[in-house]
PDB file of N, CA and C in Angstrom:
ATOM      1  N   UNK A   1       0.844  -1.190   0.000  1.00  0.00           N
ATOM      2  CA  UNK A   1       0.000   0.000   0.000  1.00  0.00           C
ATOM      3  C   UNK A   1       0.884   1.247   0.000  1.00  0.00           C
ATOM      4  N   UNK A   2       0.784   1.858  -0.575  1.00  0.00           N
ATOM      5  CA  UNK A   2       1.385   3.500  -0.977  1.00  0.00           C
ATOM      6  C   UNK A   2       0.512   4.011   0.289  1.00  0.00           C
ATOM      7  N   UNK A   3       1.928   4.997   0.894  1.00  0.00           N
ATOM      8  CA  UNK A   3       1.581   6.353   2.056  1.00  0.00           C
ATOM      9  C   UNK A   3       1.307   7.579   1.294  1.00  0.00           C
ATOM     10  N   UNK A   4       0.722   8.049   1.760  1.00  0.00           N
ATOM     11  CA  UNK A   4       0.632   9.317   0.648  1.00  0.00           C
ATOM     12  C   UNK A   4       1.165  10.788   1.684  1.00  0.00           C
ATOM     13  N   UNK A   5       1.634  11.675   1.078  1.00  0.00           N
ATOM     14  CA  UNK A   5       2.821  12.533   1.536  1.00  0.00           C
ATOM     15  C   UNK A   5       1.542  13.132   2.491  1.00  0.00           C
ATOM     16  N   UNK A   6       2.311  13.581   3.760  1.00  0.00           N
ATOM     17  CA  UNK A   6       1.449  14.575   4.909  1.00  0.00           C
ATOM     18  C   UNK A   6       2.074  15.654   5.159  1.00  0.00           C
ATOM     19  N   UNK A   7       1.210  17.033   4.935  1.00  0.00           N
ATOM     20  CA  UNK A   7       2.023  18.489   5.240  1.00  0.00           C
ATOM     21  C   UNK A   7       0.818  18.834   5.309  1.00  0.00           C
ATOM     22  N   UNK A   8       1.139  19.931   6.824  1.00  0.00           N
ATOM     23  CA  UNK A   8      -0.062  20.473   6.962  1.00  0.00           C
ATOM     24  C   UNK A   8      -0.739  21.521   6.394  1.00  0.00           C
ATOM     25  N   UNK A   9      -1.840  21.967   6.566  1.00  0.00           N
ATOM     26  CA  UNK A   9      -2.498  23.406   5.205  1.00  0.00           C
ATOM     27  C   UNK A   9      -1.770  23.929   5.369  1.00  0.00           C
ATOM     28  N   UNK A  10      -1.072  24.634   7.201  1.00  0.00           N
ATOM     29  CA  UNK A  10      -0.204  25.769   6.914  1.00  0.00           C
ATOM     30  C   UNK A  10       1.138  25.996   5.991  1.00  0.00           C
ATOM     31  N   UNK A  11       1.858  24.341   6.143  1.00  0.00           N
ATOM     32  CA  UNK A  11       2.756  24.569   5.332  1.00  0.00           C
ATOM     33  C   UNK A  11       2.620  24.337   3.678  1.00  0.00           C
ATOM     34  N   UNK A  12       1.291  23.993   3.560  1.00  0.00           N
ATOM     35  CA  UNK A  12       0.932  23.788   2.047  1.00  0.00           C
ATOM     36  C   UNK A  12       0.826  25.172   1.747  1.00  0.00           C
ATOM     37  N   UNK A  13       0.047  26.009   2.567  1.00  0.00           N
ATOM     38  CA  UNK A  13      -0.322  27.415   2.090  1.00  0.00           C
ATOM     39  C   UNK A  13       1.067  27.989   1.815  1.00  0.00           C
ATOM     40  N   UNK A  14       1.894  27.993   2.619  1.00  0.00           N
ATOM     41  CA  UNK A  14       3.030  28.644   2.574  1.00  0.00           C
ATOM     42  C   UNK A  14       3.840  28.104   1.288  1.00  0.00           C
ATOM     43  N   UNK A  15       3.897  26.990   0.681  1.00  0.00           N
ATOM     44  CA  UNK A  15       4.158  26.335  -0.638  1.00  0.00           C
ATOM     45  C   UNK A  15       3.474  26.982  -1.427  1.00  0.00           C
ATOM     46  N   UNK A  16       2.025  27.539  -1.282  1.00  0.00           N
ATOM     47  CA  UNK A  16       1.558  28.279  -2.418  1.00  0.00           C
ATOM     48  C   UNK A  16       1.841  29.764  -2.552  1.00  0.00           C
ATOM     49  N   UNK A  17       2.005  30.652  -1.314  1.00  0.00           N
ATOM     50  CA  UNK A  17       2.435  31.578  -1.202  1.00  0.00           C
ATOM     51  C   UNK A  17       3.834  31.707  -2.181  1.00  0.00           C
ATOM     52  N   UNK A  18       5.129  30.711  -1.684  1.00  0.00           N
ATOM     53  CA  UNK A  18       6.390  30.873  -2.120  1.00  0.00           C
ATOM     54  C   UNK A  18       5.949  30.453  -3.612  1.00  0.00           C
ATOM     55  N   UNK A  19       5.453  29.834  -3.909  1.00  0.00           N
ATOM     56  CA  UNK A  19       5.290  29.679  -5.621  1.00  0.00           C
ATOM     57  C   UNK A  19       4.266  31.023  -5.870  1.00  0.00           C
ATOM     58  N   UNK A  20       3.814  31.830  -5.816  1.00  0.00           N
ATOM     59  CA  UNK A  20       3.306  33.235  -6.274  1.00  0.00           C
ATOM     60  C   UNK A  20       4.310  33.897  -6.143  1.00  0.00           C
ATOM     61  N   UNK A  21       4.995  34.337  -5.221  1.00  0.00           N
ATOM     62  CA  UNK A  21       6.240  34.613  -5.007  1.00  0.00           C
ATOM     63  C   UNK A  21       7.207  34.676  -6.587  1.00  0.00           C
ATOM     64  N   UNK A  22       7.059  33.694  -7.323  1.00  0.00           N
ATOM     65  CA  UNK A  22       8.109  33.016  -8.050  1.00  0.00           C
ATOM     66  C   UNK A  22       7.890  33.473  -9.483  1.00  0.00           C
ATOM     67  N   UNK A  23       6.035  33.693  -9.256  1.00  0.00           N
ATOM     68  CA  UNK A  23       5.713  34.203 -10.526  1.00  0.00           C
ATOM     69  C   UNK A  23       6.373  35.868 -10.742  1.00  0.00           C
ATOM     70  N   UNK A  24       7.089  36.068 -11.795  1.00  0.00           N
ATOM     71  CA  UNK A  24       7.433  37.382 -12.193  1.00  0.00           C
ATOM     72  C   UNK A  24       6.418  38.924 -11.950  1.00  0.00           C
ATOM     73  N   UNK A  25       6.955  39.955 -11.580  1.00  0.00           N
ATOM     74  CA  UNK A  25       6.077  41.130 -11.391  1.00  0.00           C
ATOM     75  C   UNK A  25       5.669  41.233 -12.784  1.00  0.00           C
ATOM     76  N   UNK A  26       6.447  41.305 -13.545  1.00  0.00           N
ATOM     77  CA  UNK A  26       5.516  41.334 -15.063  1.00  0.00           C
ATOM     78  C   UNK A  26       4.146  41.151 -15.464  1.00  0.00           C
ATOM     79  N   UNK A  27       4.198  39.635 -14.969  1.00  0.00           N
ATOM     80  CA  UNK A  27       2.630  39.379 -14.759  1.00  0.00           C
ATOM     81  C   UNK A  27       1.801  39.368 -13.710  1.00  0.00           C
ATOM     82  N   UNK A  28       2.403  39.377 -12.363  1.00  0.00           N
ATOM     83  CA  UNK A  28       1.529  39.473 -11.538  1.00  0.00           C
ATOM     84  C   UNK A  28       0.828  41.045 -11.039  1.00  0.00           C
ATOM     85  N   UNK A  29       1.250  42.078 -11.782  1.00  0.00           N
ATOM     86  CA  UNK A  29       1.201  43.401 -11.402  1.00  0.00           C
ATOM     87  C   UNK A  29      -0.118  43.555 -12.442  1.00  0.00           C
ATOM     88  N   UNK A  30      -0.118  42.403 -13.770  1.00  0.00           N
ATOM     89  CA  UNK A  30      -1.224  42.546 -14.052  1.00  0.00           C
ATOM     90  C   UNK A  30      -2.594  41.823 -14.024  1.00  0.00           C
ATOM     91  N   UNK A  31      -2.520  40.851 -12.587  1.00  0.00           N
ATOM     92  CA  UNK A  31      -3.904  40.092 -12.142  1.00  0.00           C
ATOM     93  C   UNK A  31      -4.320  41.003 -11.708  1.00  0.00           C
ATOM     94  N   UNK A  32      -5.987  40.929 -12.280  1.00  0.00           N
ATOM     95  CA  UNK A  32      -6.840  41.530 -11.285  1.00  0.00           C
ATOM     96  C   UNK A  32      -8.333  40.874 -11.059  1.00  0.00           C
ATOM     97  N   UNK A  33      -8.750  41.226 -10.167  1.00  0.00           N
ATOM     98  CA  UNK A  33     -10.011  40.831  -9.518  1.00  0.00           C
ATOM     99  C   UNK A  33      -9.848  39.524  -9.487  1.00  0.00           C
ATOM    100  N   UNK A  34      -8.379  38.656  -8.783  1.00  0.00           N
ATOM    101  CA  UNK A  34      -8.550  37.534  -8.715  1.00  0.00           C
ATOM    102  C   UNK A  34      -8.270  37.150  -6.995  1.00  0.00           C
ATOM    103  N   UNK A  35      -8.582  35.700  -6.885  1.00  0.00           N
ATOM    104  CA  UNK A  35      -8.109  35.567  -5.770  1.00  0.00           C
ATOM    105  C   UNK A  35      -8.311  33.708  -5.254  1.00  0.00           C
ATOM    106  N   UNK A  36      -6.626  33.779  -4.748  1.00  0.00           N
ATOM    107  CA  UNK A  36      -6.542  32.270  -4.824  1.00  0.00           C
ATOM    108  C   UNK A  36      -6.125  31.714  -3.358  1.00  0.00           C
ATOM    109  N   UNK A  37      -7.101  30.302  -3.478  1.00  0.00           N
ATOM    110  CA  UNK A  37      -7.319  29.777  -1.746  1.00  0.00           C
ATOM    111  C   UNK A  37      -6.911  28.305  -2.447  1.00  0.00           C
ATOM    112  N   UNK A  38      -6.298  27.826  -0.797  1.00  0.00           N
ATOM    113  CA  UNK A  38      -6.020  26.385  -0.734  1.00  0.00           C
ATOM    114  C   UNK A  38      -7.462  25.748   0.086  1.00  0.00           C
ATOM    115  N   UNK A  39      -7.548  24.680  -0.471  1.00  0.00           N
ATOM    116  CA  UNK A  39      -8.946  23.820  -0.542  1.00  0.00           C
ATOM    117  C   UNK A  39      -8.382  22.319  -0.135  1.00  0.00           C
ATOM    118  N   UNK A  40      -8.798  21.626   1.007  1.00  0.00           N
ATOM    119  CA  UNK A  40      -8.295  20.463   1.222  1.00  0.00           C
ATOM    120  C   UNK A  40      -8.762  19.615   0.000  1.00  0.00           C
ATOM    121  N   UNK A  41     -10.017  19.154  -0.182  1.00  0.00           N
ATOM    122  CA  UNK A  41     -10.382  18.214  -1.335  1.00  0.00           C
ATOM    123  C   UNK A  41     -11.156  19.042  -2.421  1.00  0.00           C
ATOM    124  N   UNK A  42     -10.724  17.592  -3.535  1.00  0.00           N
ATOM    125  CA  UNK A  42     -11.294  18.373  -5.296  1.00  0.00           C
ATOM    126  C   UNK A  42     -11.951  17.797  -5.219  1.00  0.00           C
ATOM    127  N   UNK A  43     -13.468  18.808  -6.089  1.00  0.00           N
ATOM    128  CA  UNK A  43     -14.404  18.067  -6.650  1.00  0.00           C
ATOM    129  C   UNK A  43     -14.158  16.844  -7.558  1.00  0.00           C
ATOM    130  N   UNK A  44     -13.058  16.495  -7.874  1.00  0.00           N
ATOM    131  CA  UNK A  44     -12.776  15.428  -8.397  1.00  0.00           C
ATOM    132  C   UNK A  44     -11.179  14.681  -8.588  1.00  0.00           C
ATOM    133  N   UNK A  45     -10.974  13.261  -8.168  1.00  0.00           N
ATOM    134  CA  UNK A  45     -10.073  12.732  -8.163  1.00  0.00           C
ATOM    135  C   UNK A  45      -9.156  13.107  -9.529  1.00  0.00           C
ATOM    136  N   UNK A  46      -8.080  13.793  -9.223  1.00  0.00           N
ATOM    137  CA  UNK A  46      -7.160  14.082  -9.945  1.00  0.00           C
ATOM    138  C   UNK A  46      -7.078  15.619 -10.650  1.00  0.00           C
ATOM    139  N   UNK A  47      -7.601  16.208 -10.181  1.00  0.00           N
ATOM    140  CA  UNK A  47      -7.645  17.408 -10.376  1.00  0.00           C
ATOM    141  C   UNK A  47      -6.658  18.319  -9.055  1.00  0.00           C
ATOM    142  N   UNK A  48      -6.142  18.757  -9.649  1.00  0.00           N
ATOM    143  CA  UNK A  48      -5.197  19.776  -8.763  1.00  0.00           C
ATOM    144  C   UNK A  48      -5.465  21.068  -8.630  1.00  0.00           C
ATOM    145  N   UNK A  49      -5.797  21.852  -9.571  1.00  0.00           N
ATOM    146  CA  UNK A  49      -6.200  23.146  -9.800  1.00  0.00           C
ATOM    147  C   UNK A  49      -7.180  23.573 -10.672  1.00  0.00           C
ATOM    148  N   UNK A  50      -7.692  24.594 -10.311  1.00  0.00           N
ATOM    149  CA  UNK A  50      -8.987  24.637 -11.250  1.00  0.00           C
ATOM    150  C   UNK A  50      -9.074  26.596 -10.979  1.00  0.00           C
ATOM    151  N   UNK A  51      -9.179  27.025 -12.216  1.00  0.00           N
ATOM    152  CA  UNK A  51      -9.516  28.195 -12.661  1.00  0.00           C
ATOM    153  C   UNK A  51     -10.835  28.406 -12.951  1.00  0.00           C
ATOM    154  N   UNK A  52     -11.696  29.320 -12.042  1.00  0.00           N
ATOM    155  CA  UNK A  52     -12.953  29.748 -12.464  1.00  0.00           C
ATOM    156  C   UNK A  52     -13.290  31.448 -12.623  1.00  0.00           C
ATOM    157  N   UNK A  53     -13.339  31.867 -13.549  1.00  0.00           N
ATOM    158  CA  UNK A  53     -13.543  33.111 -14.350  1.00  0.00           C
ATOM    159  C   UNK A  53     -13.610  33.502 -15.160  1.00  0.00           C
ATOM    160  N   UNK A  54     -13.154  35.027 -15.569  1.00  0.00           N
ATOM    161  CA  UNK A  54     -13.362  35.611 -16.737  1.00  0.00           C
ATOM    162  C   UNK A  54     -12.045  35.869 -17.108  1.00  0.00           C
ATOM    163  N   UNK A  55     -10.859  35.111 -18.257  1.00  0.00           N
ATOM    164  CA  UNK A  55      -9.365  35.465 -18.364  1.00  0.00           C
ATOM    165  C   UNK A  55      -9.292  36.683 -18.529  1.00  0.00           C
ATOM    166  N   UNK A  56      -8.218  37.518 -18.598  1.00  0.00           N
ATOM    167  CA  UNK A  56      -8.372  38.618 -18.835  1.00  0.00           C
ATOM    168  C   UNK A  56      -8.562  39.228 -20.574  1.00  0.00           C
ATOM    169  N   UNK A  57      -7.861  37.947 -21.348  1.00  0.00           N
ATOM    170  CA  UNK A  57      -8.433  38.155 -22.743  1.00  0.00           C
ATOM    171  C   UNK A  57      -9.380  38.431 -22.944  1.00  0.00           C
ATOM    172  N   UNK A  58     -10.443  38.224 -22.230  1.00  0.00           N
ATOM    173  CA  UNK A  58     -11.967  38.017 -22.655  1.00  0.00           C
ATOM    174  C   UNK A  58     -12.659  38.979 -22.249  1.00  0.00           C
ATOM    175  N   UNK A  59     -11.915  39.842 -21.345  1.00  0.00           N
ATOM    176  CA  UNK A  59     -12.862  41.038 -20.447  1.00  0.00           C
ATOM    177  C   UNK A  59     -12.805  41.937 -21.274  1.00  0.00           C
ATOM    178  N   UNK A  60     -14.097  42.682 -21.341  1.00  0.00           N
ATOM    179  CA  UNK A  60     -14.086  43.971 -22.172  1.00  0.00           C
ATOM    180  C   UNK A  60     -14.303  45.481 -21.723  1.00  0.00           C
ATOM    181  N   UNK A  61     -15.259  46.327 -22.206  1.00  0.00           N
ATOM    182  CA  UNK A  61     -15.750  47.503 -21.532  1.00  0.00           C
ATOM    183  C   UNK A  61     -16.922  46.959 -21.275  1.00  0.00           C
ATOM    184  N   UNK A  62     -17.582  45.909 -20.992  1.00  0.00           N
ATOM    185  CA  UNK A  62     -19.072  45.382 -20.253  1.00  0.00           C
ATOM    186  C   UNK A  62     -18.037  44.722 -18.790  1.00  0.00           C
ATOM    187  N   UNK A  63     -16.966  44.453 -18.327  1.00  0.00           N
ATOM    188  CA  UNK A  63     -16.450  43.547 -17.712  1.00  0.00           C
ATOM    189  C   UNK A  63     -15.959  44.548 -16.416  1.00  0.00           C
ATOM    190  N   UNK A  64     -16.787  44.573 -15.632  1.00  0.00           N
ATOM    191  CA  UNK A  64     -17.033  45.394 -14.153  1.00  0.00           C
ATOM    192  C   UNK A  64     -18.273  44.374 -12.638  1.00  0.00           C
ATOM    193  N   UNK A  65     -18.339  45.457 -11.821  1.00  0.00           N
ATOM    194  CA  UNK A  65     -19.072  44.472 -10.413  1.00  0.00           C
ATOM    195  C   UNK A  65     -19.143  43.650 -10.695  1.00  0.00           C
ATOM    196  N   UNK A  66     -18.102  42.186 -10.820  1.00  0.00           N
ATOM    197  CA  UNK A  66     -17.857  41.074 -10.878  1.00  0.00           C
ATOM    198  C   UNK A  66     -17.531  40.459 -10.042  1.00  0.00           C
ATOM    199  N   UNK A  67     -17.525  39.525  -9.369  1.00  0.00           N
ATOM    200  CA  UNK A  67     -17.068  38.423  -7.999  1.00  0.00           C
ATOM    201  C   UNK A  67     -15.494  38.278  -9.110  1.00  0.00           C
ATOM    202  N   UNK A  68     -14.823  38.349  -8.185  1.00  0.00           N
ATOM    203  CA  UNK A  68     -13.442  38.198  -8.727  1.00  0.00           C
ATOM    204  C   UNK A  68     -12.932  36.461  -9.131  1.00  0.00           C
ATOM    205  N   UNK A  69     -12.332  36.405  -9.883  1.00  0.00           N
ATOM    206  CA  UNK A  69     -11.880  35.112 -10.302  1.00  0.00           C
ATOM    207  C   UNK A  69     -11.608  34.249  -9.105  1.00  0.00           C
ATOM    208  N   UNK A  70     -11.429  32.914  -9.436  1.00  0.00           N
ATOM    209  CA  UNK A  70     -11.414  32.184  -8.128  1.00  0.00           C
ATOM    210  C   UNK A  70     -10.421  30.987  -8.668  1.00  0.00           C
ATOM    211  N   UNK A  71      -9.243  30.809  -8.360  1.00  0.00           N
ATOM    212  CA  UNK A  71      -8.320  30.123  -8.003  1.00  0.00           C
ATOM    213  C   UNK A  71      -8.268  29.392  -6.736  1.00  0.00           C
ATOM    214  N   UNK A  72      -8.650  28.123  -7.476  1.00  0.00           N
ATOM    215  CA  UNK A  72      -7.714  26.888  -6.142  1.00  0.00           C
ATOM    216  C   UNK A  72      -6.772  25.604  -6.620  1.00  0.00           C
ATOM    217  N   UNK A  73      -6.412  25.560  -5.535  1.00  0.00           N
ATOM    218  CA  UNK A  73      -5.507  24.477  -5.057  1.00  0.00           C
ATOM    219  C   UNK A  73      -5.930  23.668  -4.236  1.00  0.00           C
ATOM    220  N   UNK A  74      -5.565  22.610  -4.589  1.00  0.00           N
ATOM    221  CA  UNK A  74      -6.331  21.203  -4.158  1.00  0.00           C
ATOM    222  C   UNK A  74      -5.001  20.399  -3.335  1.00  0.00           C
ATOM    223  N   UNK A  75      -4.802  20.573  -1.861  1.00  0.00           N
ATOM    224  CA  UNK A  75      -3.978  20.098  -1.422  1.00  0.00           C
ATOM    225  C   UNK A  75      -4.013  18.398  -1.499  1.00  0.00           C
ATOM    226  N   UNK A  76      -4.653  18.082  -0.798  1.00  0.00           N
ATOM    227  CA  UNK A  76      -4.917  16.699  -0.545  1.00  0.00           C
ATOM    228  C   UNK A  76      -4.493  16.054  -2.036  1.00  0.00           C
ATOM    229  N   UNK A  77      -5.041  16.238  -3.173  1.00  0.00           N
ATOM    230  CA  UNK A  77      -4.964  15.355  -4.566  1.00  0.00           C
ATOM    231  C   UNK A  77      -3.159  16.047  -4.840  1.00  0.00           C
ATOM    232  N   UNK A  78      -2.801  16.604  -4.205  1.00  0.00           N
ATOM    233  CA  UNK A  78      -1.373  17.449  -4.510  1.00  0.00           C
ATOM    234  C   UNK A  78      -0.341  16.174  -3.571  1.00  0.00           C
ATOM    235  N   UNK A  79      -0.714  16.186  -2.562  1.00  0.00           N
ATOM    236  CA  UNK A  79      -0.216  15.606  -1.554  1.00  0.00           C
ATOM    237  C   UNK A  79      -0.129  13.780  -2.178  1.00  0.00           C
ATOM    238  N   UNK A  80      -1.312  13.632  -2.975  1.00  0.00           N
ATOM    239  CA  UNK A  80      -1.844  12.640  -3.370  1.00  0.00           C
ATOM    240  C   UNK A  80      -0.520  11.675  -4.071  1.00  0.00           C
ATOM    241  N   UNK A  81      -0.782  12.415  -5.148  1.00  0.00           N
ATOM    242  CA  UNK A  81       0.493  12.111  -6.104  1.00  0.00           C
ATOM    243  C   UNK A  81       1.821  12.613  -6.381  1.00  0.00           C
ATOM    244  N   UNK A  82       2.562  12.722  -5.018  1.00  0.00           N
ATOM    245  CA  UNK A  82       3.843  13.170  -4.850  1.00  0.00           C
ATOM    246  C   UNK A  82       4.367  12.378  -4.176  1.00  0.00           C
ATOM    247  N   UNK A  83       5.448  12.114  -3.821  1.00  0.00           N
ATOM    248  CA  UNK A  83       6.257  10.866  -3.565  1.00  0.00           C
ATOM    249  C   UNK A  83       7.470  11.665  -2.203  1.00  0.00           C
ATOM    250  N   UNK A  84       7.771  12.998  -2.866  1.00  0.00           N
ATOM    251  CA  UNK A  84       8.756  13.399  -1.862  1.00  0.00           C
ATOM    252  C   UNK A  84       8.549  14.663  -0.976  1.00  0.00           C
ATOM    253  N   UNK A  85       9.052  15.490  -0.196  1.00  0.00           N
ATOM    254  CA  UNK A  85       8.681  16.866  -0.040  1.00  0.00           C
ATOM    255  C   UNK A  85       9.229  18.033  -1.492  1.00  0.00           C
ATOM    256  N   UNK A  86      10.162  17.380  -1.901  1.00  0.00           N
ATOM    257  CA  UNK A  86      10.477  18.386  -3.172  1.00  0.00           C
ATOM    258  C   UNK A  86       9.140  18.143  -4.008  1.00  0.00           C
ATOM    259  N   UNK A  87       8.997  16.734  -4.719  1.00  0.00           N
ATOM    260  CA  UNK A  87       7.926  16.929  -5.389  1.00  0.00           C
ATOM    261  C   UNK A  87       7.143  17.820  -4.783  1.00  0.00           C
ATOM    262  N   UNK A  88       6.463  17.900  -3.835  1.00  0.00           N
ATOM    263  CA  UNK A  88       5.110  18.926  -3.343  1.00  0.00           C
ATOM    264  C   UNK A  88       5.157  20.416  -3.861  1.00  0.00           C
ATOM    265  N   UNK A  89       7.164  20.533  -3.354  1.00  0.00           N
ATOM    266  CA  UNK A  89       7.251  21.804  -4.148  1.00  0.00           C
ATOM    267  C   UNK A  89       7.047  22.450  -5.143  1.00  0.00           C
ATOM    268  N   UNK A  90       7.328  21.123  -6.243  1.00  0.00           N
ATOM    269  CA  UNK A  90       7.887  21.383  -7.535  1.00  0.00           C
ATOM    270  C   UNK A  90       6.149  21.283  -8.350  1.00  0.00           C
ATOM    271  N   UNK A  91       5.825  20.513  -7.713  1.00  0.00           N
ATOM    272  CA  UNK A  91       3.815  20.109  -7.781  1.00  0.00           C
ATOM    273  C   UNK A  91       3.221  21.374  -8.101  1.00  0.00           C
ATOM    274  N   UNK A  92       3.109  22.169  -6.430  1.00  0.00           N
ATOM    275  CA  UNK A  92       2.551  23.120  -6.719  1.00  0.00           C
ATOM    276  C   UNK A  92       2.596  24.363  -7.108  1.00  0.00           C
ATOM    277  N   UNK A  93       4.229  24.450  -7.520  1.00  0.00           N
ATOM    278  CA  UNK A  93       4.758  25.465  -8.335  1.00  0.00           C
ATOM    279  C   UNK A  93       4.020  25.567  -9.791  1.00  0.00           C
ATOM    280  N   UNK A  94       4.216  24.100 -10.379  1.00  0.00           N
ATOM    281  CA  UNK A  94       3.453  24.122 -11.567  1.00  0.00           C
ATOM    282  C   UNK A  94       1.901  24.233 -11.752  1.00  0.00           C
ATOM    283  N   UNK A  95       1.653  23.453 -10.565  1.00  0.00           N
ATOM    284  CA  UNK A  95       0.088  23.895 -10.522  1.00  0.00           C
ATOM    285  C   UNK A  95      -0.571  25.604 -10.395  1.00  0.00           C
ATOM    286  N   UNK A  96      -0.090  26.081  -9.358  1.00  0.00           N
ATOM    287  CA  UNK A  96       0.179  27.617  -9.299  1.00  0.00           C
ATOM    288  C   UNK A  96       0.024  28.279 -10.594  1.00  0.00           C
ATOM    289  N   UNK A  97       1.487  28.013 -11.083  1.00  0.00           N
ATOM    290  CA  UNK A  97       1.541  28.847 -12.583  1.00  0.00           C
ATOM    291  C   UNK A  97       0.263  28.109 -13.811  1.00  0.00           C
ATOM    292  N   UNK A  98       0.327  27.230 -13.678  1.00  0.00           N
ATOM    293  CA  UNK A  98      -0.877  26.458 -14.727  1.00  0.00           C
ATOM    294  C   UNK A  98      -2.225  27.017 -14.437  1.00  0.00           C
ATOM    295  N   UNK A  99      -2.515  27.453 -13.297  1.00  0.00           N
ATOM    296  CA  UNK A  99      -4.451  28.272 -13.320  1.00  0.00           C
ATOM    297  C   UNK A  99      -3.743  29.593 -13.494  1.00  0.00           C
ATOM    298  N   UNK A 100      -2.890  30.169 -12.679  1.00  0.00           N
ATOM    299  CA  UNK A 100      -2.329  31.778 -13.595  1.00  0.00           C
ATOM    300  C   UNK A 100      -2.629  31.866 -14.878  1.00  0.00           C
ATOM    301  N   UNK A 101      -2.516  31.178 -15.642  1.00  0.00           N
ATOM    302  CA  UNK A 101      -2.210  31.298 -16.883  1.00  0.00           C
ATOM    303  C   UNK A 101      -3.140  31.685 -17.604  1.00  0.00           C
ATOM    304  N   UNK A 102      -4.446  30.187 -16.772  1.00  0.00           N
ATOM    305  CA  UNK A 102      -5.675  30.688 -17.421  1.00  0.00           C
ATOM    306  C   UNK A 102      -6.114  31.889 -17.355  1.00  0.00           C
ATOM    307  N   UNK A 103      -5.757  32.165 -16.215  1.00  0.00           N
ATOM    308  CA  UNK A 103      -6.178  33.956 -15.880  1.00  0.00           C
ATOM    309  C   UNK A 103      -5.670  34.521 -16.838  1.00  0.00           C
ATOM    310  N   UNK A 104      -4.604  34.176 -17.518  1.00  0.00           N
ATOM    311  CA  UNK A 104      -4.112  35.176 -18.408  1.00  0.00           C
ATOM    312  C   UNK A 104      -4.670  34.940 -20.004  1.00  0.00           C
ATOM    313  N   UNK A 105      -5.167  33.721 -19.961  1.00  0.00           N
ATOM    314  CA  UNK A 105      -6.502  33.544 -20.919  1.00  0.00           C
ATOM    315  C   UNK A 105      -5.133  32.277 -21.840  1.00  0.00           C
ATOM    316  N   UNK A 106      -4.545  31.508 -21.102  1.00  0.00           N
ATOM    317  CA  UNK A 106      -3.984  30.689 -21.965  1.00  0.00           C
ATOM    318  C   UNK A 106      -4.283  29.421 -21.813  1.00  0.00           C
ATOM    319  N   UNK A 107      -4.869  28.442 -22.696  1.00  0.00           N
ATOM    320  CA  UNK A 107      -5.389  26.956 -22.860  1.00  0.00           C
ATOM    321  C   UNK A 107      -4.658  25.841 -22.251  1.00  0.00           C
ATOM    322  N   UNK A 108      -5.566  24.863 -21.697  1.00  0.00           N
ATOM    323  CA  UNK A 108      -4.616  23.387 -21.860  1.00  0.00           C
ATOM    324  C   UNK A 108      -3.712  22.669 -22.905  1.00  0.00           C
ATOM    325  N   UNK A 109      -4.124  23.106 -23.939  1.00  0.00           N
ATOM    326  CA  UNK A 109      -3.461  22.504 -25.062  1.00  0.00           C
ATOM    327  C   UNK A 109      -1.635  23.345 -24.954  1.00  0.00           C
ATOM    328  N   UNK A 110      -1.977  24.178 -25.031  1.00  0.00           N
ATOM    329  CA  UNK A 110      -0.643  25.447 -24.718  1.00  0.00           C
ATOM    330  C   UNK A 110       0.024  25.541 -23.409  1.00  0.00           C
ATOM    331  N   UNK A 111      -0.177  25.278 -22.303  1.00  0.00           N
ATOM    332  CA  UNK A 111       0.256  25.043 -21.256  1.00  0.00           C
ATOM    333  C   UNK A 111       0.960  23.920 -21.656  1.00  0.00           C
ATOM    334  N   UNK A 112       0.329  22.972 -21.779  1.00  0.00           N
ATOM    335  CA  UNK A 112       1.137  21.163 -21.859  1.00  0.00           C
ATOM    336  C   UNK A 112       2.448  21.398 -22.821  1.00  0.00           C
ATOM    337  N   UNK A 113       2.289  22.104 -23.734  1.00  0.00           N
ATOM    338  CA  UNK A 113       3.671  22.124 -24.901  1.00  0.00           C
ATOM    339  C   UNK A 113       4.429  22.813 -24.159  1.00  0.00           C
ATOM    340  N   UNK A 114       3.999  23.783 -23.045  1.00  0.00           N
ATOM    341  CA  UNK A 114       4.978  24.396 -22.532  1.00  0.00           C
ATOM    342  C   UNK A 114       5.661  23.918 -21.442  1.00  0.00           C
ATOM    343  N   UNK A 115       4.883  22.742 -20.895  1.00  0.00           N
ATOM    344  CA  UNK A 115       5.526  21.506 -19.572  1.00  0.00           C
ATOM    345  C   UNK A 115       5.104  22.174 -18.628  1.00  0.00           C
ATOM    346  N   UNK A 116       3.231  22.759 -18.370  1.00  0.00           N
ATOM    347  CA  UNK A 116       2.676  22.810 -17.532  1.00  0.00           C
ATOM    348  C   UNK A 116       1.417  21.801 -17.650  1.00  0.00           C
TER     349      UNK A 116
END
């Protein structure tokens, strides 16, 4: 039977913190109306992160009083399929930057070529 890795939210949060951290001011000076929480379980086995909003490609001059984008992280399914404490790191670094992205209005198909 496989153990599956244990770290607690605080230090998961703090893994997600230091991976925002990591993302460049370039782009992070231009998120807006977003906002991202760690979530013990995913609505579904194998899902790590999940982007729900409006990218910013898509916003226009109709794109105002909006509930701000919603970024999570799915510790537990993170924790799930990692093997070491680096993996966790290296996990949710990519996970991190992979829903950013969407925010920035960029696809699954395009992420993956890029080794997210």
């Amino acid at each position: 039977m496989t153990s599956v890795m244990e770290l607690s939210r605080e230090a998961f949060e703090d893994l997600v913190a230091e991976a925002l951290d990591s993302v460049p001011p370039e782009l992070t000076d231009h998120m807006r109306n977003v906002v991202i929480v760690v979530e013990d379980d995913a609505p579904e086995r194998g899902l790590l992160g999940l982007y729900q909003g409006i990218p910013l490609t898509e916003r226009g001059d109709w794109y105002g009083a909006v509930l701000p984008d919603h970024i999570s992280i799915y510790r537990h399914e993170i924790l799930r399929i990692c093997d070491t404490a680096e993996d966790v790191v290296e996990e949710v670094r990519i996970t991190v930057v992979h829903e950013i992205a969407h925010h920035f209005g960029i696809d699954d198909e395009r992420l993956h070529e890029l080794g997210y």
